[in-house]
Protein backbone atom coordinates (compact mmCIF):
# COMPACT_ATOMS: atom_id res chain seq x y z
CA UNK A 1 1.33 -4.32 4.68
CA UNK A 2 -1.53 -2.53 6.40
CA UNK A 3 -4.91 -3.30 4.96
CA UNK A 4 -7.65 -0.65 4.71
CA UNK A 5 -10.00 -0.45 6.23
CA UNK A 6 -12.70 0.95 3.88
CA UNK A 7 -16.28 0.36 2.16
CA UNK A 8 -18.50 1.93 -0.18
CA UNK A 9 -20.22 5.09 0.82
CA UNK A 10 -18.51 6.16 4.33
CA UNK A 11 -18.86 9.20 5.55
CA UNK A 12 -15.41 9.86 6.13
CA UNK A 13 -12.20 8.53 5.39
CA UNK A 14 -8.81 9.19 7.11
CA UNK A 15 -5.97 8.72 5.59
CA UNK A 16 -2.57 8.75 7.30
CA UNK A 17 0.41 9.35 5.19
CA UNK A 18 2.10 5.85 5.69
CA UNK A 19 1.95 2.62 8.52
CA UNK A 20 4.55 3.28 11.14
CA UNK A 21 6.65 -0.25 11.61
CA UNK A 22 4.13 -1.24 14.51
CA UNK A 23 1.25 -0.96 12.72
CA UNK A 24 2.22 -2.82 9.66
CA UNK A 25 3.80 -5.35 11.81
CA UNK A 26 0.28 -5.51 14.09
CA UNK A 27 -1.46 -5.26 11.19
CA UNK A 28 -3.71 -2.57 12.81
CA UNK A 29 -4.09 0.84 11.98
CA UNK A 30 -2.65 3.38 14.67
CA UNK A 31 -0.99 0.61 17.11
CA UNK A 32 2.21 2.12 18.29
CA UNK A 33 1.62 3.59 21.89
CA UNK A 34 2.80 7.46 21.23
CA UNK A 35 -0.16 7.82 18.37
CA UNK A 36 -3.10 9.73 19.72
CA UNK A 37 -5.24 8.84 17.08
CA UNK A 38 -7.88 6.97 18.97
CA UNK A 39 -8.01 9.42 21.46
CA UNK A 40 -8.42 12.36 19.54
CA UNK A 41 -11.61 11.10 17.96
CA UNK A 42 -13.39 9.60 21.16
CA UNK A 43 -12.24 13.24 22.73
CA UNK A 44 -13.72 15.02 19.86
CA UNK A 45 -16.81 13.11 19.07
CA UNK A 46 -16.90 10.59 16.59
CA UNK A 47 -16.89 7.53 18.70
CA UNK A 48 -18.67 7.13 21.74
CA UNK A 49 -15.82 5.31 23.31
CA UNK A 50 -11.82 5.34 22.67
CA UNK A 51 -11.37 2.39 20.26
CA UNK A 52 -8.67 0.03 20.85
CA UNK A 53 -6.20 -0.31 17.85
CA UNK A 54 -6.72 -4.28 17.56
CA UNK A 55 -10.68 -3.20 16.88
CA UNK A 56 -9.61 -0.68 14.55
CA UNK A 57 -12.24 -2.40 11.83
CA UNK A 58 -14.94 -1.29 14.00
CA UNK A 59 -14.39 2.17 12.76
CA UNK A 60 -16.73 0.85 9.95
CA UNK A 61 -19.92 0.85 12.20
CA UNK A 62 -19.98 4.54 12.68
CA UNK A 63 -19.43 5.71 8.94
CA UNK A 64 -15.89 6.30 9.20
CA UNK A 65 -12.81 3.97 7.19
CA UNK A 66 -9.03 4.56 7.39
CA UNK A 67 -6.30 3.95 4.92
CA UNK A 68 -2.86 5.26 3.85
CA UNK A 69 -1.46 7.42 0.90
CA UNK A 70 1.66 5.78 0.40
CA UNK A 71 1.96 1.44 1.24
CA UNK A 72 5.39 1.53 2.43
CA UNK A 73 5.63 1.43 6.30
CA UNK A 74 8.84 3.54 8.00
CA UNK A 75 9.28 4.36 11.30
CA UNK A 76 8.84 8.34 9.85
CA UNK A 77 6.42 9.75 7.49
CA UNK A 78 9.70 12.08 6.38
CA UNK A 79 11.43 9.12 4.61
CA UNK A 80 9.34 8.76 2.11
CA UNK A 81 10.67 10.35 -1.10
CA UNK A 82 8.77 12.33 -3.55
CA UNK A 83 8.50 9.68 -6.19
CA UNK A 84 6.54 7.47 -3.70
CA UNK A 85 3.82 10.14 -3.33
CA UNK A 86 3.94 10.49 -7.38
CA UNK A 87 3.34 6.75 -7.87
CA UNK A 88 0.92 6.29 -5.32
CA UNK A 89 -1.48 8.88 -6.90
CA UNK A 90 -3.50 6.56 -9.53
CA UNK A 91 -4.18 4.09 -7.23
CA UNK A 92 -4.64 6.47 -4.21
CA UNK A 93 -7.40 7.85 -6.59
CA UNK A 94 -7.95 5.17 -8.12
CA UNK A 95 -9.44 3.86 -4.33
CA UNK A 96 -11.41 6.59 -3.59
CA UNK A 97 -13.07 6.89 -6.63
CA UNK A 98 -14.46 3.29 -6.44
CA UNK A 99 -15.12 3.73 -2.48
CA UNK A 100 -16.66 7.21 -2.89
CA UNK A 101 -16.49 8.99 0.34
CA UNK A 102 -18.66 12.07 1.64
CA UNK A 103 -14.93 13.30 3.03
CA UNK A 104 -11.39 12.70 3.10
CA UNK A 105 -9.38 13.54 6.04
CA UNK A 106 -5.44 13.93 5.21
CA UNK A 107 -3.65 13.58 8.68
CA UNK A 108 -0.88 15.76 7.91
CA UNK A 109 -0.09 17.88 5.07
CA UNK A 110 2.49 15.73 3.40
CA UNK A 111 0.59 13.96 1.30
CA UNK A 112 -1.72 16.45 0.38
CA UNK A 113 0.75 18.63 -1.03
CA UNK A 114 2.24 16.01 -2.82
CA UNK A 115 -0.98 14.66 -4.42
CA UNK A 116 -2.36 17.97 -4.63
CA UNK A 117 0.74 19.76 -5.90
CA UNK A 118 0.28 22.45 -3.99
CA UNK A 119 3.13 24.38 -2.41
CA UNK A 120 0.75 26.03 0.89
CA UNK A 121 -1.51 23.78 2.20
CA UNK A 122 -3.63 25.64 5.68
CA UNK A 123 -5.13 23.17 8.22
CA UNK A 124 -9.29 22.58 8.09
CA UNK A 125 -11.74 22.32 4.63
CA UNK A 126 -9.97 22.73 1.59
CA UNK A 127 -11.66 24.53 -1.41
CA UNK A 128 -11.63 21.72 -4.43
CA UNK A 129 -12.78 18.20 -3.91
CA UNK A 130 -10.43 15.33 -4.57
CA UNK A 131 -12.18 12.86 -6.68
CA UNK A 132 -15.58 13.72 -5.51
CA UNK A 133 -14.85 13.92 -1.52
CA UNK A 134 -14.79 17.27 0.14
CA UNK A 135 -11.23 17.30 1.51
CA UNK A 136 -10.12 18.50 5.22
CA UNK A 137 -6.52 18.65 6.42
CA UNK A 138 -5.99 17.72 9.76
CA UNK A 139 -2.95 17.47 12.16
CA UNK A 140 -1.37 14.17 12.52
CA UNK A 141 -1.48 12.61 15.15
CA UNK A 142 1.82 10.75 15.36
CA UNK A 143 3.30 11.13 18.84
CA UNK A 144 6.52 12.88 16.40
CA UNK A 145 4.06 15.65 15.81
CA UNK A 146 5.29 17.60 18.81
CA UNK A 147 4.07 20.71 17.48
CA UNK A 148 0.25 19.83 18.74
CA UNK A 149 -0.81 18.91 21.84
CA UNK A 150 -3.71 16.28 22.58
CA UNK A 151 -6.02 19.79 23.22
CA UNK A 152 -4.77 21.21 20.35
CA UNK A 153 -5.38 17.89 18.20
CA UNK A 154 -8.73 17.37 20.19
CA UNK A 155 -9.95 21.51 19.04
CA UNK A 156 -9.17 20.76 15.62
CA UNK A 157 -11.08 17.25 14.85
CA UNK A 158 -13.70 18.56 17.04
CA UNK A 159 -13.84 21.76 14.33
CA UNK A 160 -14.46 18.51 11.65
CA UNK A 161 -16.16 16.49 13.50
CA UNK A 162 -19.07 19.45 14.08
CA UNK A 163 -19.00 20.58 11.11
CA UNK A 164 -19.63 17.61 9.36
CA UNK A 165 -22.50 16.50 12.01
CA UNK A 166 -24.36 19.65 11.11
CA UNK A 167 -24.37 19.63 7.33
């Protein structure tokens, strides 16, 4: 299993819908070579340099954690059934509750809807909190997310990113 990586008090918190096979199996969040994560959030600000997946736990030092809503790695988000969503609510909330973030960052609506129970879910600030956290929905960042570009992933952190670093 992936571990969080997570604290008390963070500014932000991303959380990807599930580990991909690498990353559980590196035991580091956003490993496998086609994920842009890292990228995207040097490109659009948050970290002065792109981090290296095997120093993913230096995340911490500038405010920001990561973790997952569901455990269960795959090598795609899309076989995860409903049920594993609905059972991964309590302690999904359960988490950030304890941890208390200023913001949550969903990569992906999948998990969102499910935990939300939403049937439309648009990308940016949503309007209700989740357990205290102002929530944003962002575009994953999986390289099987062919539907965004690096720009286009880059333009819409960036959107966060300033937002959140005038407020």
């Amino acid at each position: 299993m992936l571990t969080d990586i997570i604290s008390t008090d963070l500014n932000v918190i991303f959380c990807g819908i599930n580990p991909g096979l690498k990353s559980s199996n590196d035991g580091h969040h956003f490993s496998g070579k086609s994920n842009r994560f890292w990228k995207v959030l040097y490109q659009s600000g948050f970290t002065p340099y792109e981090i290296e997946a095997v120093h993913d736990t230096s995340l911490l030092d500038f405010g920001y954690g990561l973790t997952t809503a569901v455990a269960r790695a795959t090598s795609r988000a899309d076989e995860l059934s409903k049920e594993e969503f609905d059972e991964s609510l309590e302690s999904f909330t359960s988490k950030i509750t304890k941890y208390r973030p200023k913001y949550i960052v969903f990569l992906g609506k999948a998990a969102y809807k499910a935990f939300s129970k939403k049937k439309e879910i648009l990308w940016g600030e949503q309007s209700e909190d989740f357990c205290g956290a102002k929530v944003w929905v962002l575009p994953n960042t999986s390289g099987l997310n062919r539907g965004f570009s690096l720009d286009s992933l880059v333009i819409h952190y960036k959107e966060f990113y300033d937002s959140i670093s005038t407020s």
